[in-house]
N, C-alpha and C. Protein backbone atom coordinates (compact mmCIF):
# COMPACT_ATOMS: atom_id res chain seq x y z
N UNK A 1 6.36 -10.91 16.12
CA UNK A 1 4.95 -10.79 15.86
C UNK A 1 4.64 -9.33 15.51
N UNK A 2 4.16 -8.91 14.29
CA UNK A 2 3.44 -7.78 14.24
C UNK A 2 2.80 -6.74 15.03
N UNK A 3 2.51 -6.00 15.21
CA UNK A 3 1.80 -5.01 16.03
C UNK A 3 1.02 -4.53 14.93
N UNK A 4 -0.43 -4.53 15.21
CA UNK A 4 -1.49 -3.77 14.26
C UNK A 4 -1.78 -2.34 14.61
N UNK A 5 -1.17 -1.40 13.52
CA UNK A 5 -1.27 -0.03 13.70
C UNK A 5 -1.78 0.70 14.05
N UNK A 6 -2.47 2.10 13.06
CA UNK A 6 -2.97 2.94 12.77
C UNK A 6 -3.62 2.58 11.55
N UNK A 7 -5.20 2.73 11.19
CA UNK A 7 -6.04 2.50 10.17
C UNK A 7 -5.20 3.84 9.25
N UNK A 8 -5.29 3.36 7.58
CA UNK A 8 -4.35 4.47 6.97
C UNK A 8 -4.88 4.27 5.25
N UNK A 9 -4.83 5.44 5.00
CA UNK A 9 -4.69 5.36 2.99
C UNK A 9 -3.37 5.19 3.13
N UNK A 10 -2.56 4.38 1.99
CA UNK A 10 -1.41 5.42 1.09
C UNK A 10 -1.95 5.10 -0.66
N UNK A 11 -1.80 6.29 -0.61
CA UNK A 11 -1.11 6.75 -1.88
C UNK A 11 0.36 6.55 -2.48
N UNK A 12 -0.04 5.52 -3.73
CA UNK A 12 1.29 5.21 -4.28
C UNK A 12 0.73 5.10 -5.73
N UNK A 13 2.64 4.81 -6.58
CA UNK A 13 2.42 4.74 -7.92
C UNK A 13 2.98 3.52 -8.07
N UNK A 14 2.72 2.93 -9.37
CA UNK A 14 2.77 1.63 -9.33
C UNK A 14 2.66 1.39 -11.27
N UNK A 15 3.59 0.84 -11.63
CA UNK A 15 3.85 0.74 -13.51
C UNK A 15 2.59 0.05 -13.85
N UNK A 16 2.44 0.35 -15.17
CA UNK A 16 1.39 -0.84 -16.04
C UNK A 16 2.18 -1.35 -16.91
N UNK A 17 1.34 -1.80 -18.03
CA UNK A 17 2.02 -2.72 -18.69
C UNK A 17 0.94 -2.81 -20.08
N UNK A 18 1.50 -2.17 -21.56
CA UNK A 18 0.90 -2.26 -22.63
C UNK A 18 0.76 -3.32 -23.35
N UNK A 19 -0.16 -4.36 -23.87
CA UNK A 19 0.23 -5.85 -24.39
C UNK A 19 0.08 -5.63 -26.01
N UNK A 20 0.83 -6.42 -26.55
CA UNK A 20 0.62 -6.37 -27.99
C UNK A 20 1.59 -5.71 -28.57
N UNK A 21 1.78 -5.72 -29.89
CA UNK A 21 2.76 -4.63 -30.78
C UNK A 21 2.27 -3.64 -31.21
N UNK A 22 2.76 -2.13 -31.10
CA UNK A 22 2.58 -1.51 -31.54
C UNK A 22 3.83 -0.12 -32.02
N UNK A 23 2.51 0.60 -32.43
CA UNK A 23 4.04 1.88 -33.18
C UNK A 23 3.52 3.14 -32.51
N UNK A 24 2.98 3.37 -31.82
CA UNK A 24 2.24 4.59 -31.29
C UNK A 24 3.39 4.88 -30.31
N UNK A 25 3.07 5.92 -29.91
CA UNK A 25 4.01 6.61 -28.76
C UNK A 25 4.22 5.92 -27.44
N UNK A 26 4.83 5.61 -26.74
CA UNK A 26 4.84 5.00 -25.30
C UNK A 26 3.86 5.73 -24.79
N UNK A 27 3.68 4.77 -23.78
CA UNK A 27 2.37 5.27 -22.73
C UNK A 27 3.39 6.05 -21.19
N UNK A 28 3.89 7.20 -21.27
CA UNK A 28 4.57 7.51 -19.99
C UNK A 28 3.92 8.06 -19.28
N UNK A 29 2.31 7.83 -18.65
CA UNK A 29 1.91 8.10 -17.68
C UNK A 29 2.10 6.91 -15.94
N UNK A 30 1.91 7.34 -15.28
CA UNK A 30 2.13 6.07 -14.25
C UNK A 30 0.64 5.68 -13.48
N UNK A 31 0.53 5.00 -12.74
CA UNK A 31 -0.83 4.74 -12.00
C UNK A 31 -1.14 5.14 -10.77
N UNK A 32 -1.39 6.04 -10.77
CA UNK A 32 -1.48 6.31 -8.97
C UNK A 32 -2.66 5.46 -8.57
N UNK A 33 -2.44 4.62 -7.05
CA UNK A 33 -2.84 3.56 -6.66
C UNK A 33 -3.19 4.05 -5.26
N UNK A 34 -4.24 3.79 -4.35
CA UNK A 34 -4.47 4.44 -3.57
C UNK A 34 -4.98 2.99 -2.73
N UNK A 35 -4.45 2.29 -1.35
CA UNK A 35 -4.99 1.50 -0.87
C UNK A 35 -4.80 1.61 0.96
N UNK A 36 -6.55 1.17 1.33
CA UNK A 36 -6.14 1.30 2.53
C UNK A 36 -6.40 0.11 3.45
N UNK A 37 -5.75 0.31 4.73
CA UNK A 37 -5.74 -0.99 5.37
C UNK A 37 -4.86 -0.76 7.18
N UNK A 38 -5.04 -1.58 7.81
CA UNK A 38 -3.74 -1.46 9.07
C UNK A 38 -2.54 -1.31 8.94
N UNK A 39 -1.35 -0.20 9.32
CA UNK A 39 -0.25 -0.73 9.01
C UNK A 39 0.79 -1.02 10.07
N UNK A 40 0.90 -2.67 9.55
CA UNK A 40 1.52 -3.60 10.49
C UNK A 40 2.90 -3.58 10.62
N UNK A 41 3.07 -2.69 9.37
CA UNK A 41 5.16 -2.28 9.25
C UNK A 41 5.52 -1.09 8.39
N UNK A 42 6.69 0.00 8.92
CA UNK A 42 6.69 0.91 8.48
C UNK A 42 8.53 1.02 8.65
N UNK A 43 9.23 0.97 7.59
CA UNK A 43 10.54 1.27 7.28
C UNK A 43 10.94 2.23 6.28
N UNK A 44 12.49 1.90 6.27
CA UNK A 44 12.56 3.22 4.74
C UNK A 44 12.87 2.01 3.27
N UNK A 45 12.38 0.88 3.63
CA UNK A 45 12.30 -0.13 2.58
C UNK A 45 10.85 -0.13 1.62
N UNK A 46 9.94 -0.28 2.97
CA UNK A 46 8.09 -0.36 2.68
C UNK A 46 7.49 -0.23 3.87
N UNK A 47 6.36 -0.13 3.26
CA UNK A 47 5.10 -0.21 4.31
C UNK A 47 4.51 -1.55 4.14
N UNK A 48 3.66 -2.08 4.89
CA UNK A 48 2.77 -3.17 5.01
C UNK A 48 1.26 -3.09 5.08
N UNK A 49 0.68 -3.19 4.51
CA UNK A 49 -0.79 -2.76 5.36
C UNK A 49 -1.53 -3.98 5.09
N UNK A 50 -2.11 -4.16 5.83
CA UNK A 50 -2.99 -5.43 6.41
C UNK A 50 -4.69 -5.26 6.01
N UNK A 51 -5.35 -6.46 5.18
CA UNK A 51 -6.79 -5.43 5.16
C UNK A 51 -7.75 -6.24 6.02
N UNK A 52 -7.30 -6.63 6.81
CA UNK A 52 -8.54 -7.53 7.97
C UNK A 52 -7.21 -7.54 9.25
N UNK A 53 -8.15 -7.78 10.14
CA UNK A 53 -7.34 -7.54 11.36
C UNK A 53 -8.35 -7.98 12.43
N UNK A 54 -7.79 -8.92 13.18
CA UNK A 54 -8.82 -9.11 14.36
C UNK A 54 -8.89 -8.37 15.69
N UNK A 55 -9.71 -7.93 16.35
CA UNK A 55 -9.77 -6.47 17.60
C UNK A 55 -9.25 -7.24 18.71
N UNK A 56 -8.00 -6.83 19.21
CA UNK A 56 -7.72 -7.22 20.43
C UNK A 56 -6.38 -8.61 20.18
N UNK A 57 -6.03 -8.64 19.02
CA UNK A 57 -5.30 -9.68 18.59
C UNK A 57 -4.11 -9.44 17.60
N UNK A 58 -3.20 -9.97 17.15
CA UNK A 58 -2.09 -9.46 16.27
C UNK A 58 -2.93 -10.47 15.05
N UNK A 59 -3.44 -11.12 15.15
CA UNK A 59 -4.07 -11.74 13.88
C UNK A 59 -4.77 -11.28 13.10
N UNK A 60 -4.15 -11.46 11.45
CA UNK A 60 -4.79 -10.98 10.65
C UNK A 60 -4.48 -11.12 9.29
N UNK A 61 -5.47 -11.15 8.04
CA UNK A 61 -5.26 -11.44 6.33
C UNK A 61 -5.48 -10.59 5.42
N UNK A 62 -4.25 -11.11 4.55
CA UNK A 62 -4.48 -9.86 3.47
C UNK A 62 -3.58 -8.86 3.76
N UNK A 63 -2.09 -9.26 3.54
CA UNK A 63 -1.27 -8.13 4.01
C UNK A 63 -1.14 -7.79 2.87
N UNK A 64 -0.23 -6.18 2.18
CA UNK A 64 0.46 -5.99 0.87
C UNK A 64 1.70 -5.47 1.58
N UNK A 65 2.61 -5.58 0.73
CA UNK A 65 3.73 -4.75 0.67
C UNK A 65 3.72 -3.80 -0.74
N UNK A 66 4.01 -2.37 -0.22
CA UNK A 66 4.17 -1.36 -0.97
C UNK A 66 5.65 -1.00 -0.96
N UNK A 67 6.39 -0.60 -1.64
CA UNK A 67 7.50 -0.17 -1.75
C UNK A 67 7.81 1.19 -1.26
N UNK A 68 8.96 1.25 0.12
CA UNK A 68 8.83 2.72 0.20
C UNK A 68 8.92 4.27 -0.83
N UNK A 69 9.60 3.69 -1.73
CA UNK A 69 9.99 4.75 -2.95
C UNK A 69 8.68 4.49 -3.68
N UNK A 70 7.79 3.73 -3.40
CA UNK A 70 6.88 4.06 -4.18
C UNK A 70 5.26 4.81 -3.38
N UNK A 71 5.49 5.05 -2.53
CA UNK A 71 4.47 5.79 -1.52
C UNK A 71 4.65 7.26 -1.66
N UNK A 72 3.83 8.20 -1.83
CA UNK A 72 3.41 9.48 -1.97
C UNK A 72 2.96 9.96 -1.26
N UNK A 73 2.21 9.65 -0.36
CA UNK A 73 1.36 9.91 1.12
C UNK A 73 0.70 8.89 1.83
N UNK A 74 0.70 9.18 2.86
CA UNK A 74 0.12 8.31 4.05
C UNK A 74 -0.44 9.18 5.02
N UNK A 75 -1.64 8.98 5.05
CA UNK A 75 -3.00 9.42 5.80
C UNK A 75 -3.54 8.75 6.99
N UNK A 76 -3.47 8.73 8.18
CA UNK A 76 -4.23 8.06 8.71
C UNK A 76 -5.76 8.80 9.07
N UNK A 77 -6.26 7.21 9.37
CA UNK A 77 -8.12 7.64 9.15
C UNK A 77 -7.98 7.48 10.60
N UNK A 78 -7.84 6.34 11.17
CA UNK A 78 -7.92 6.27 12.53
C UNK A 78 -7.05 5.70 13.12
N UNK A 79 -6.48 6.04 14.85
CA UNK A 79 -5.20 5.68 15.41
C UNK A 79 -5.41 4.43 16.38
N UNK A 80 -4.49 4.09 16.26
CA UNK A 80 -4.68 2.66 17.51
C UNK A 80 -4.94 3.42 18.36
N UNK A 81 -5.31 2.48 19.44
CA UNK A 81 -5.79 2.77 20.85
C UNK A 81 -4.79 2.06 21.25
């Protein structure tokens, strides 16, 4: 069962995707993606963060997985109790 964290940003990058044909130059910028939420898991694989969470309970919806190589920072806003 999960354990619900520390309230947290991360900051990550994350590819797009150009549709259609074209001849113009590639697009080599990336997306920096910034999302926050509980985080319910923290490895050197990914993070997890959760964006609803019930107080006093491991229950909760709306998890993501972020990729650890793709995280840039992690902030927390506020710490478990």
């Amino acid at each position: 069962m999960a354990h619900i964290g520390d309230l947290v940003t991360v900051e990550w990058v994350d590819s797009h995707y150009r549709s259609g044909w074209t001849r113009d130059n590639p697009d080599t910028d990336i997306s920096m993606c910034i999302s926050v939420g509980w985080l319910i898991h923290s490895d050197s694989k990914c993070k997890v963060l959760s964006a609803n969470a019930i107080i006093g309970d491991t229950q909760r919806c709306g998890d993501m997985t972020i990729p650890a190589s793709a995280v840039r920072r992690i902030r927390v806003v506020r710490k478990c109790k």
